[in-house]
N, C-alpha and C. Protein backbone atom coordinates (compact mmCIF):
# COMPACT_ATOMS: atom_id res chain seq x y z
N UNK A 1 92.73 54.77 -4.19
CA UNK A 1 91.48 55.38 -4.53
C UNK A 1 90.40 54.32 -4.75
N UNK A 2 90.31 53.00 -5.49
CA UNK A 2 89.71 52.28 -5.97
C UNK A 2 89.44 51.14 -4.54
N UNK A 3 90.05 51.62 -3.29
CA UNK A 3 90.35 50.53 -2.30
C UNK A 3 88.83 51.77 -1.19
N UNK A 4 89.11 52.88 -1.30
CA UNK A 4 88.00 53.83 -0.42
C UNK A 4 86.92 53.76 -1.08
N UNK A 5 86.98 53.97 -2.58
CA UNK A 5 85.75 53.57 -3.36
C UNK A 5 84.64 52.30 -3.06
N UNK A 6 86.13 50.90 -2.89
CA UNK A 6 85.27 49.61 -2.41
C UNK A 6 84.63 49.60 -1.46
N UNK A 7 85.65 50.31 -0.38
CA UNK A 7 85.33 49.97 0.93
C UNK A 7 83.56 51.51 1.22
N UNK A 8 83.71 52.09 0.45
CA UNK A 8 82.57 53.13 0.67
C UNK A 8 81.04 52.19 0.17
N UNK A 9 81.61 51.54 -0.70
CA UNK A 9 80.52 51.02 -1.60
C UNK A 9 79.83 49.98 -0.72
N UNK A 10 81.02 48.91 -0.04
CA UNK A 10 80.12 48.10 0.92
C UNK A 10 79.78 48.59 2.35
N UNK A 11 79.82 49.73 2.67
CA UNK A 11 79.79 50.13 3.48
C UNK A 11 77.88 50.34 3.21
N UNK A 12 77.80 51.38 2.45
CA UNK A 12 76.76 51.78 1.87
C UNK A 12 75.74 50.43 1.45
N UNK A 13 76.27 49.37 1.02
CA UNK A 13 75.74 48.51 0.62
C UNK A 13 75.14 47.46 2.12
N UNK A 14 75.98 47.28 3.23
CA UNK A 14 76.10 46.42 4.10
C UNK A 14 74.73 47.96 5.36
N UNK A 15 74.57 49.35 5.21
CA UNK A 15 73.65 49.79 5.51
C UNK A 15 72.39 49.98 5.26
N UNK A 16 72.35 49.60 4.08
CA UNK A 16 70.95 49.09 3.55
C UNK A 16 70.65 48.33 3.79
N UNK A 17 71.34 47.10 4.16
CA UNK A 17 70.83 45.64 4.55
C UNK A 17 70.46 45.70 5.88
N UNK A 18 71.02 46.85 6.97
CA UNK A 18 70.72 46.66 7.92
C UNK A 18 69.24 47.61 8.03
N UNK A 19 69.14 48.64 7.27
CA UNK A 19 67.79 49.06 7.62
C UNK A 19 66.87 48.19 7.10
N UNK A 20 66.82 47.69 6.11
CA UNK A 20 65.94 46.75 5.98
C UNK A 20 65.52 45.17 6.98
N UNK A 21 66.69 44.97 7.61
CA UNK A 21 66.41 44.08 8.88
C UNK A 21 65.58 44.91 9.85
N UNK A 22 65.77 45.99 10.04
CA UNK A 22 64.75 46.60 10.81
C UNK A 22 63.12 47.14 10.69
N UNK A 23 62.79 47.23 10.09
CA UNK A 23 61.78 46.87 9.39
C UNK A 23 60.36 46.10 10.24
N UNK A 24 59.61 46.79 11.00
CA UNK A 24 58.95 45.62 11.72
C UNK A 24 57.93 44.75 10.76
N UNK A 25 57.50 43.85 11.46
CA UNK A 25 56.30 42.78 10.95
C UNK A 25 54.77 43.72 10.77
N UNK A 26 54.71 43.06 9.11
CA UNK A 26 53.22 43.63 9.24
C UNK A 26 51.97 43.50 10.38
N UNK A 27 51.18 44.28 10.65
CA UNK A 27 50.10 44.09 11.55
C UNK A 27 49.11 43.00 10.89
N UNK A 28 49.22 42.01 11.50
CA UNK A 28 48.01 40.75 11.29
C UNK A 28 46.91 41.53 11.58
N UNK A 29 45.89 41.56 10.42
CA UNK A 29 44.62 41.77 10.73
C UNK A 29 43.54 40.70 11.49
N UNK A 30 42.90 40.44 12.55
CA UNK A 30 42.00 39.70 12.96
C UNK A 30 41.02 39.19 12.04
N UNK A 31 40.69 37.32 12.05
CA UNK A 31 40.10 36.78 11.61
C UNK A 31 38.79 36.91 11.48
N UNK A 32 37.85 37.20 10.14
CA UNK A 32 36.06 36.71 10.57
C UNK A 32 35.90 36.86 12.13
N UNK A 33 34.54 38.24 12.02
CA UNK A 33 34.16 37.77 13.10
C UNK A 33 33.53 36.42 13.43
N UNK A 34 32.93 35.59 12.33
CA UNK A 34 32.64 33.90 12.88
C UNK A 34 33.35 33.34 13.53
N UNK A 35 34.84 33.94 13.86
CA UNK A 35 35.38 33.41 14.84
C UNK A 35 35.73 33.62 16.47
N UNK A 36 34.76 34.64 16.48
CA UNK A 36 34.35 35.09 17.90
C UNK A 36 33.77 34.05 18.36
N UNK A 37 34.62 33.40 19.72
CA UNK A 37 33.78 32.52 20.21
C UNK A 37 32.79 33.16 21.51
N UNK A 38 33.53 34.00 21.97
CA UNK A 38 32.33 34.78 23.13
C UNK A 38 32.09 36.01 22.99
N UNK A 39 30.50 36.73 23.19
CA UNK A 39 30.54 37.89 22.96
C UNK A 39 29.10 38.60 23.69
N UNK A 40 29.12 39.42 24.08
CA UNK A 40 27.70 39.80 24.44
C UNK A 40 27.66 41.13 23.83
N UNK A 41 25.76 41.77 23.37
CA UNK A 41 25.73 42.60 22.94
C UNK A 41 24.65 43.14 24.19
N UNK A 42 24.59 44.56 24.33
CA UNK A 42 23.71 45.48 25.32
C UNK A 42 22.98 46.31 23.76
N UNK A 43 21.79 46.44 23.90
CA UNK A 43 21.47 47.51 23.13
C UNK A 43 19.60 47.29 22.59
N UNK A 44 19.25 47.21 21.92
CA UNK A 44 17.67 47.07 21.78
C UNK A 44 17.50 46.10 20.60
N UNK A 45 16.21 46.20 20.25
CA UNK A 45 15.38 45.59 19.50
C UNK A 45 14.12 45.90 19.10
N UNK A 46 13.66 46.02 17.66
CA UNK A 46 12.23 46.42 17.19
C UNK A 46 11.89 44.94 16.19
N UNK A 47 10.63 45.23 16.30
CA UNK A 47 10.06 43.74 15.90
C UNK A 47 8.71 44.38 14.98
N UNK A 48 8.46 44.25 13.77
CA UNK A 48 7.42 44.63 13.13
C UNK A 48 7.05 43.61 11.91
N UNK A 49 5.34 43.14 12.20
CA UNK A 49 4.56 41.98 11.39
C UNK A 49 3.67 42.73 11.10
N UNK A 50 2.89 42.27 10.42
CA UNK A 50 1.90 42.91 9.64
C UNK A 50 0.82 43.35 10.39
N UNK A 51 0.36 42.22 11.66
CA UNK A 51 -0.44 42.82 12.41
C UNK A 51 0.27 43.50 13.56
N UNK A 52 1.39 43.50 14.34
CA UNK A 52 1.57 44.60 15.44
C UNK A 52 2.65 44.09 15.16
N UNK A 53 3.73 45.51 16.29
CA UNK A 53 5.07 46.26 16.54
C UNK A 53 5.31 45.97 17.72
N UNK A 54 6.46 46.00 17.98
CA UNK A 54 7.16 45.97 19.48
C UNK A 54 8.91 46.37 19.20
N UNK A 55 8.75 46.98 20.40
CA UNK A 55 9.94 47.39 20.46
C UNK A 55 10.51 47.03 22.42
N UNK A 56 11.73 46.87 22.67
CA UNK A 56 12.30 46.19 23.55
C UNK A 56 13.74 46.27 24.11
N UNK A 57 14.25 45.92 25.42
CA UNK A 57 15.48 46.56 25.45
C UNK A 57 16.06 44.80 24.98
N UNK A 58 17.57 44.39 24.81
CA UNK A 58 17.65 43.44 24.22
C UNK A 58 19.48 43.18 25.32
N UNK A 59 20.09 41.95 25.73
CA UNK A 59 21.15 41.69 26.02
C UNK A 59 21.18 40.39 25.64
N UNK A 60 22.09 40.18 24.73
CA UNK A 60 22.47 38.81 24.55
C UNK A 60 23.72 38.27 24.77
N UNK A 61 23.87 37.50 24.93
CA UNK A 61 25.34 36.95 25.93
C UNK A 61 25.59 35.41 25.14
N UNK A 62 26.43 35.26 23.98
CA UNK A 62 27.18 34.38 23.20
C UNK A 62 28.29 33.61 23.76
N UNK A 63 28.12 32.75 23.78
CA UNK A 63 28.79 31.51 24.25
C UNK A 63 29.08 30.32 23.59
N UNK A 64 30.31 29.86 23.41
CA UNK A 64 30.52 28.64 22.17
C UNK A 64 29.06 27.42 22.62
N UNK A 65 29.08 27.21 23.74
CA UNK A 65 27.91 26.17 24.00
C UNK A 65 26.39 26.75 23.75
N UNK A 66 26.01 28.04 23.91
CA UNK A 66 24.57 28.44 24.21
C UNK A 66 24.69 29.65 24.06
N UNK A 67 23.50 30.33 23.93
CA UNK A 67 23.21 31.77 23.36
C UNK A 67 21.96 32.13 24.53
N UNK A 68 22.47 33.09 25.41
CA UNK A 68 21.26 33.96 26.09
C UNK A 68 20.73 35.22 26.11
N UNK A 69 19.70 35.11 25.75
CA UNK A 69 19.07 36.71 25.48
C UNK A 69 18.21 36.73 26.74
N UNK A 70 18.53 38.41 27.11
CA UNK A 70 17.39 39.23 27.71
C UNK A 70 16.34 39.72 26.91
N UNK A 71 15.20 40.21 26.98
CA UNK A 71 14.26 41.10 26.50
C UNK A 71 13.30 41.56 27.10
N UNK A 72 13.73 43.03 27.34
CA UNK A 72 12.30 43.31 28.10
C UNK A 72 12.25 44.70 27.68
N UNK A 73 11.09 45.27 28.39
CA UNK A 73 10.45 46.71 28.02
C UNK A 73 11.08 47.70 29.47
N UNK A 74 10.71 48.88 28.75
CA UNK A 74 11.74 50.00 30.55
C UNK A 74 11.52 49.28 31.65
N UNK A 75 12.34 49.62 32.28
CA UNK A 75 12.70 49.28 33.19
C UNK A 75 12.02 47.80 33.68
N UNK A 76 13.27 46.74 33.11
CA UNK A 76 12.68 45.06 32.99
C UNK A 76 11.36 44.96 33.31
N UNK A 77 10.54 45.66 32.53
CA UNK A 77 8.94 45.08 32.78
C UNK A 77 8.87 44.10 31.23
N UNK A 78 8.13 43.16 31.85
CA UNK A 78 7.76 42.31 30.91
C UNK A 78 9.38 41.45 30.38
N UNK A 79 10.05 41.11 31.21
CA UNK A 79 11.38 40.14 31.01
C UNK A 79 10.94 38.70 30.53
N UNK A 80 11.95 38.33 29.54
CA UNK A 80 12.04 36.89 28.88
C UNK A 80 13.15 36.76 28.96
N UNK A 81 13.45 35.82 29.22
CA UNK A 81 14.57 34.83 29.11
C UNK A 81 14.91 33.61 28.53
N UNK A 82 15.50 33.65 27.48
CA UNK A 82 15.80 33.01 26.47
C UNK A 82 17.23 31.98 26.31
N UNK A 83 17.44 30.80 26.57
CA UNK A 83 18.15 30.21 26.66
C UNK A 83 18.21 29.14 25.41
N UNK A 84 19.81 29.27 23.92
CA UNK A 84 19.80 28.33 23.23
C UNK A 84 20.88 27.35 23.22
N UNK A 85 20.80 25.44 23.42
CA UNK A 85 21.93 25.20 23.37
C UNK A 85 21.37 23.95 21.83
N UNK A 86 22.31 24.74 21.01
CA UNK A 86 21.96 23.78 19.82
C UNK A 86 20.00 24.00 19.55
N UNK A 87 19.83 22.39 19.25
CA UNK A 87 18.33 22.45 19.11
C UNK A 87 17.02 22.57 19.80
N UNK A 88 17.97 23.43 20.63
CA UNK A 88 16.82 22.88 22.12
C UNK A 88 17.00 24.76 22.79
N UNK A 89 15.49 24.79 23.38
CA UNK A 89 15.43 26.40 23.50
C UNK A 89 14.75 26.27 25.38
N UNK A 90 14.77 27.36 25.87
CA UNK A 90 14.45 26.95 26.79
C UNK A 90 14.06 28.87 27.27
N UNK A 91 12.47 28.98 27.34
CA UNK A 91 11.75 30.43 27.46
C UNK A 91 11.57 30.10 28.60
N UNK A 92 11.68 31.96 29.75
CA UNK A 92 11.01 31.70 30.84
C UNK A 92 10.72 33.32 30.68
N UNK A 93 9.02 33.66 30.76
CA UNK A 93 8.10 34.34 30.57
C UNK A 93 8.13 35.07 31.69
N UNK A 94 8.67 34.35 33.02
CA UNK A 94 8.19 35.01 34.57
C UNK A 94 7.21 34.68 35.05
N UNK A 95 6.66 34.56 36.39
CA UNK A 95 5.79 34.01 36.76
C UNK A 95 5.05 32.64 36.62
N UNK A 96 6.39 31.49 36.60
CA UNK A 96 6.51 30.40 36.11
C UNK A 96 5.92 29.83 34.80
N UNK A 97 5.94 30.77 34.02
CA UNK A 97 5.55 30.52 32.63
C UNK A 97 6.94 30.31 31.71
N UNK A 98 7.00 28.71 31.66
CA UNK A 98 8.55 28.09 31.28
C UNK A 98 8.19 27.17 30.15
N UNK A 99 9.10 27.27 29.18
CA UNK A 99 8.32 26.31 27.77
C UNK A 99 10.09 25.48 27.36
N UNK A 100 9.96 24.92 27.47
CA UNK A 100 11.40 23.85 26.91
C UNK A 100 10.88 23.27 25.29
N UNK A 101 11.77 23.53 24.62
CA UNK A 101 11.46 22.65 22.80
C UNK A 101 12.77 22.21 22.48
N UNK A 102 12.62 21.42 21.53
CA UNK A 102 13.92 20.78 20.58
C UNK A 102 13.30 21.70 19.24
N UNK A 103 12.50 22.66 19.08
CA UNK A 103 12.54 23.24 17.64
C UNK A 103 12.33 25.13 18.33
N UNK A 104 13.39 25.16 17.93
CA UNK A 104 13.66 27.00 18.50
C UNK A 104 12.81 27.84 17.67
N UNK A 105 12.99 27.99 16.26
CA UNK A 105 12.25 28.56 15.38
C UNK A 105 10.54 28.30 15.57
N UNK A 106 9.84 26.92 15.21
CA UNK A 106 8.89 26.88 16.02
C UNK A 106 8.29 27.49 16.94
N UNK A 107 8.78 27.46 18.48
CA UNK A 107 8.31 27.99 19.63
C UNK A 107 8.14 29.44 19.49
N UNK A 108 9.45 30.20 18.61
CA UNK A 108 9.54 32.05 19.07
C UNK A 108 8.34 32.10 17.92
N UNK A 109 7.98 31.21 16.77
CA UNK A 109 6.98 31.63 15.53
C UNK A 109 5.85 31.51 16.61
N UNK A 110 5.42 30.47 17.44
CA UNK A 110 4.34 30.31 18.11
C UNK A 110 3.86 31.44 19.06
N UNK A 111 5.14 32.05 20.09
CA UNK A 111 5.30 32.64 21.12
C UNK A 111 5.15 34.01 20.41
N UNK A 112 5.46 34.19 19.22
CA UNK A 112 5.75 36.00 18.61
C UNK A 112 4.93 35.80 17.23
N UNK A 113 4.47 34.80 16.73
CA UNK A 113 3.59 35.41 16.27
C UNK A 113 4.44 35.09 14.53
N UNK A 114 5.58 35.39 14.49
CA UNK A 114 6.60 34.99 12.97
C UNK A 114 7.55 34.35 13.68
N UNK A 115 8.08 34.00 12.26
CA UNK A 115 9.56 32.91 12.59
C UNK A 115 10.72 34.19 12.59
N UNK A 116 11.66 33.23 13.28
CA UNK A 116 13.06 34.22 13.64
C UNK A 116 14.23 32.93 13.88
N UNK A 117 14.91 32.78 12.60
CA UNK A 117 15.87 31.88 12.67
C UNK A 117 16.85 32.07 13.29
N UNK A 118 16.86 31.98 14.95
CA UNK A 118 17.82 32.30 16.03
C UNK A 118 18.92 31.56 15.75
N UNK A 119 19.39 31.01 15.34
CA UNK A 119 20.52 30.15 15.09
C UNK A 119 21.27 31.13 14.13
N UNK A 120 20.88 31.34 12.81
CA UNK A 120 21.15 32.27 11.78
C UNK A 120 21.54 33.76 12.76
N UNK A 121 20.43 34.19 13.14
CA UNK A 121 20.73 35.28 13.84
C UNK A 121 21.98 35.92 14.75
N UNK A 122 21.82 34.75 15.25
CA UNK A 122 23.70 35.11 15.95
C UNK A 122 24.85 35.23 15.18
N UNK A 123 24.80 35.15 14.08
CA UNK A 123 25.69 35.16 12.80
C UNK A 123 25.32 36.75 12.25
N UNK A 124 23.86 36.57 11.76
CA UNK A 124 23.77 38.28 11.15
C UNK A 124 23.79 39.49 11.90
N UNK A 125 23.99 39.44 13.67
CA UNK A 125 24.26 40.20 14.25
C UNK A 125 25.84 40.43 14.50
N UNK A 126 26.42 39.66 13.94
CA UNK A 126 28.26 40.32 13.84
C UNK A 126 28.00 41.24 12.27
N UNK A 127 26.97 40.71 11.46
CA UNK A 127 27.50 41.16 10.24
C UNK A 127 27.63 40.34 8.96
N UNK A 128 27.74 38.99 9.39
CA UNK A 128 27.85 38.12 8.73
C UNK A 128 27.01 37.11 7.94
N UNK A 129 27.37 36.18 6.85
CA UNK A 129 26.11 35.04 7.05
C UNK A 129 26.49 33.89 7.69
N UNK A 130 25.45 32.82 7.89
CA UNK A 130 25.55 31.41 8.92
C UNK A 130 26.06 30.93 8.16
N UNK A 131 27.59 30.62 8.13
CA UNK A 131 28.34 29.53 7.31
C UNK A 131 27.34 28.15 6.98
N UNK A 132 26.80 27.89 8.01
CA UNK A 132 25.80 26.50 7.43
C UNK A 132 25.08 26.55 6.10
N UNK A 133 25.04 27.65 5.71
CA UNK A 133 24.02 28.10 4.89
C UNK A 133 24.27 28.83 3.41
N UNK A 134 23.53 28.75 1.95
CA UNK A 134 24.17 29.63 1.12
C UNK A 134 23.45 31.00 1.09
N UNK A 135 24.54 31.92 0.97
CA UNK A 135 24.05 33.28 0.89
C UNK A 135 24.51 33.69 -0.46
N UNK A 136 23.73 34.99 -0.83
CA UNK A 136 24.09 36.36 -2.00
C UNK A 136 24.09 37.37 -1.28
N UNK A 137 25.20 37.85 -1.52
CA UNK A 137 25.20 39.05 -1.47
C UNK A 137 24.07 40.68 -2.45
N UNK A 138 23.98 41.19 -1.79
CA UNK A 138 22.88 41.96 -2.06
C UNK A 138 23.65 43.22 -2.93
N UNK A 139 24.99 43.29 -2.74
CA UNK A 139 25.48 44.95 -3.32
C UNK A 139 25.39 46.24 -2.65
N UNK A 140 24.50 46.06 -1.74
CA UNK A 140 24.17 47.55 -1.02
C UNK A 140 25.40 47.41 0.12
N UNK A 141 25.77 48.67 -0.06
CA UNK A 141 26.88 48.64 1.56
C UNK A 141 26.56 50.00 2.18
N UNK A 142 26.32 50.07 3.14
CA UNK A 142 26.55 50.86 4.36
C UNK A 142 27.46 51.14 4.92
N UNK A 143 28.42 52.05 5.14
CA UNK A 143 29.23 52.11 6.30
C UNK A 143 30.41 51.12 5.68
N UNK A 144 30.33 50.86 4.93
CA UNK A 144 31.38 48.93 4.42
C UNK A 144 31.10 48.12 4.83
N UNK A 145 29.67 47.69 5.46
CA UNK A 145 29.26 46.44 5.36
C UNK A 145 28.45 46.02 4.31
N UNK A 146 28.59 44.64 4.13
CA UNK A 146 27.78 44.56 2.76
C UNK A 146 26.48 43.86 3.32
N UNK A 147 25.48 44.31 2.71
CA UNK A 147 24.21 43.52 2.58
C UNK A 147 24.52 41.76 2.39
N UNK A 148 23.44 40.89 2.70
CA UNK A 148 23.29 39.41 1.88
C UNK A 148 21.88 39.20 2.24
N UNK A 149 21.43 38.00 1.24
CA UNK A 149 20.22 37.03 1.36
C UNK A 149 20.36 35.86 2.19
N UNK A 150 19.97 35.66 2.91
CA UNK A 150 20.19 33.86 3.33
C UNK A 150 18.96 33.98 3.74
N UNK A 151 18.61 32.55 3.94
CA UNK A 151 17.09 31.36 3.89
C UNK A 151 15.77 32.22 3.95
N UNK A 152 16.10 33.32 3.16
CA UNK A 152 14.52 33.87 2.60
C UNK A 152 14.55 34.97 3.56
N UNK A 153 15.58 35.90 3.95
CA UNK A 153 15.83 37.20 4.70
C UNK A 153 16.96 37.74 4.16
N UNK A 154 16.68 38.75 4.13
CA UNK A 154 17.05 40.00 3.30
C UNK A 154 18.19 41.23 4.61
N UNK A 155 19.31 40.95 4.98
CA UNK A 155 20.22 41.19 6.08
C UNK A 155 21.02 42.42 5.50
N UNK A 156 20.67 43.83 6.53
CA UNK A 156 21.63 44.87 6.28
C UNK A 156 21.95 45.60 7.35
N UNK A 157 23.73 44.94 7.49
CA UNK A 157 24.47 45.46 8.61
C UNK A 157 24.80 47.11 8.19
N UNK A 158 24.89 47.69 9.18
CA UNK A 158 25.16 48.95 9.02
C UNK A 158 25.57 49.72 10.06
N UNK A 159 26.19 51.00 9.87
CA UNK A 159 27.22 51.55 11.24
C UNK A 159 28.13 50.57 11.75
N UNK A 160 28.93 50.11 11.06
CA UNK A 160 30.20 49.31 11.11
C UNK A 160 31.10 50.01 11.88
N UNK A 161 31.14 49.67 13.21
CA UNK A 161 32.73 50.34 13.87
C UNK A 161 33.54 49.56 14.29
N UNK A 162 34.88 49.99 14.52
CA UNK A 162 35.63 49.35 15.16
C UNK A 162 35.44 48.45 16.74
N UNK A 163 35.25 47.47 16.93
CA UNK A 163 35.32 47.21 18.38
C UNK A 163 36.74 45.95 18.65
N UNK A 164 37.54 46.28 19.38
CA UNK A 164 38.46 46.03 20.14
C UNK A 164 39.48 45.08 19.05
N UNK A 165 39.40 45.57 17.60
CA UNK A 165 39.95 45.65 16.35
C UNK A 165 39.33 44.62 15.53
N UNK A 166 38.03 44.40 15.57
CA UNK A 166 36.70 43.86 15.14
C UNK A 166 36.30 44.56 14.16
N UNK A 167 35.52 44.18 13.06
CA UNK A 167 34.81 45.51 12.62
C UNK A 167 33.34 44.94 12.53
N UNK A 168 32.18 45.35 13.64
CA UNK A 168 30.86 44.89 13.88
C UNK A 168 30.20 45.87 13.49
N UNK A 169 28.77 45.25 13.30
CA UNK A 169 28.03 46.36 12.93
C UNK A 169 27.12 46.96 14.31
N UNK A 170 26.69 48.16 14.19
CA UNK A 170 25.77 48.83 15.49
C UNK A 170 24.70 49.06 14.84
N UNK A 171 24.55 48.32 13.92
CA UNK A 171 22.53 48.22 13.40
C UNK A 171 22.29 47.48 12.48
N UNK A 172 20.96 46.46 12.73
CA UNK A 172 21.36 45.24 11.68
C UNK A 172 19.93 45.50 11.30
N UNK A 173 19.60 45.68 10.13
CA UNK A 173 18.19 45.97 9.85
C UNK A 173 17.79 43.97 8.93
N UNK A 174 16.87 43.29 9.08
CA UNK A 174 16.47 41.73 8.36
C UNK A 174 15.08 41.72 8.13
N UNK A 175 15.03 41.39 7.08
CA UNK A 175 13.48 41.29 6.68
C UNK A 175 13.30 40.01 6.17
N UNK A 176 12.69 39.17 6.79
CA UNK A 176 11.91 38.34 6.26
C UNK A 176 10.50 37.85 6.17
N UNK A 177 10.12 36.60 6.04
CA UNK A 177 8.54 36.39 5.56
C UNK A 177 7.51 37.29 6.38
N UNK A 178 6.88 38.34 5.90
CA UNK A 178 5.83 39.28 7.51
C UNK A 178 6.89 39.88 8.35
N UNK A 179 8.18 39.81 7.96
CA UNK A 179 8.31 41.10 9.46
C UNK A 179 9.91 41.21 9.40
N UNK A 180 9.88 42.25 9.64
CA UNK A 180 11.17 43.50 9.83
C UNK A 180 11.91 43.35 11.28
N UNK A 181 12.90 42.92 11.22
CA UNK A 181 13.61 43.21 12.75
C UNK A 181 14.89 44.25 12.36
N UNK A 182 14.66 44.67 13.57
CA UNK A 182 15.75 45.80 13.89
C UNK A 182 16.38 45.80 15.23
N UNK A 183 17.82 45.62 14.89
CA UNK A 183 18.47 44.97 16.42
C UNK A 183 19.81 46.40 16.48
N UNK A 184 20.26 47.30 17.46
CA UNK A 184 20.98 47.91 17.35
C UNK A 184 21.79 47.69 18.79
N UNK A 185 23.29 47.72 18.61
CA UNK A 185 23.67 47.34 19.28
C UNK A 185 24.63 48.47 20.44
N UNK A 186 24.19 48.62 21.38
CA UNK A 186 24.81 49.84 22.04
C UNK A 186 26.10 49.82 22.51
N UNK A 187 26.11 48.68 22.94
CA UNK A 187 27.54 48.53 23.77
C UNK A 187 27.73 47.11 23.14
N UNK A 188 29.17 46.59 22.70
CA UNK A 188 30.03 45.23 22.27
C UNK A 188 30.55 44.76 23.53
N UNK A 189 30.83 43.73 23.95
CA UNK A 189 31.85 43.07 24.64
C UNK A 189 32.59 41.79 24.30
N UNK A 190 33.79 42.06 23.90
CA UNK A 190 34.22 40.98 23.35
C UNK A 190 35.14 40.06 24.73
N UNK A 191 35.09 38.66 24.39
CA UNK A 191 35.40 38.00 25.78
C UNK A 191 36.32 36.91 25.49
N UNK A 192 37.02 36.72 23.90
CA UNK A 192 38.17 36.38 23.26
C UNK A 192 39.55 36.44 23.98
């Protein structure tokens, strides 16, 4: 009796061990999106300063070396082309109206009228802040993204969805010195 007892006991004992070997591996969640090294967004853009508004269709195309934006109005009237590698920017207006700088911020303040820290920007359009930089968080969340402050703009991601197990935002509302941008993003492509 004490020999079926044993043998029941490790029996029972030696089946637990095996369901627990079975058991799969937790699902790794994906890193910061800051670690997207390629990515393009399709979707628009609104631009508002104290003296005038614009609004625009917008494609930007992220690249570990350089950052290229489209912008134009229906149907590509009025196209820019925007090329950044590091400190150096490179506008083409159309109709051979081409401006090359080593100061990016500069040129788009000159060309638009306010500053737009494009460098930063490619950061607060995942959602995020520019690691280069210190941020606060603001407290407000949307959707579960959280608000932050960085270099004197006021950043709120919002409509946070899933993209290709990402979690980006599809509307980034930033306010800084004179003017409001609003960038919404229609379509993600991630190229990871």
């Amino acid at each position: 009796m004490r020999v079926c007892w044993s043998v029941g006991l490790a029996v029972f004992a030696l089946s637990g061990c095996t369901t627990v070997s079975t058991v799969s591996k937790p699902v790794e969640l994906p890193e910061s999106p800051s670690s997207l090294q390629a990515w393009s967004l399709d979707g628009r853009i609104g631009a508002q300063a104290t003296d005038k508004a614009w609004q625009a269709n917008l494609y930007w195309e992220h690249a570990p070396t350089q950052d290229r934006l489209r912008i134009s109005g229906p149907l590509s009237q009025g196209l820019v082309s925007i090329v950044v590698q590091k400190d150096l920017i490179y506008v083409n207006e159309g109709k051979g109206d081409e401006t090359l700088s080593r100061d990016p911020d500069a040129l788009l303040k000159q060309r638009l009228g306010f500053a737009v820290p494009l460098t930063s920007l490619r950061f607060w359009v995942l959602g995020i802040p520019d690691p280069d930089y210190p941020f606060e968080a603001t407290g407000n969340r949307d959707d579960a993204a959280g608000g932050f402050r960085q270099a004197g703009w006021v950043i709120h991601p919002e409509n946070v969805a899933n993209v290709d197990g990402w979690m980006l935002p599809q509307k980034i509302r930033a306010e800084g010195p004179g003017v409001k941008l609003k960038i919404l993003a229609d379509n993600w492509t991630l190229s990871n």
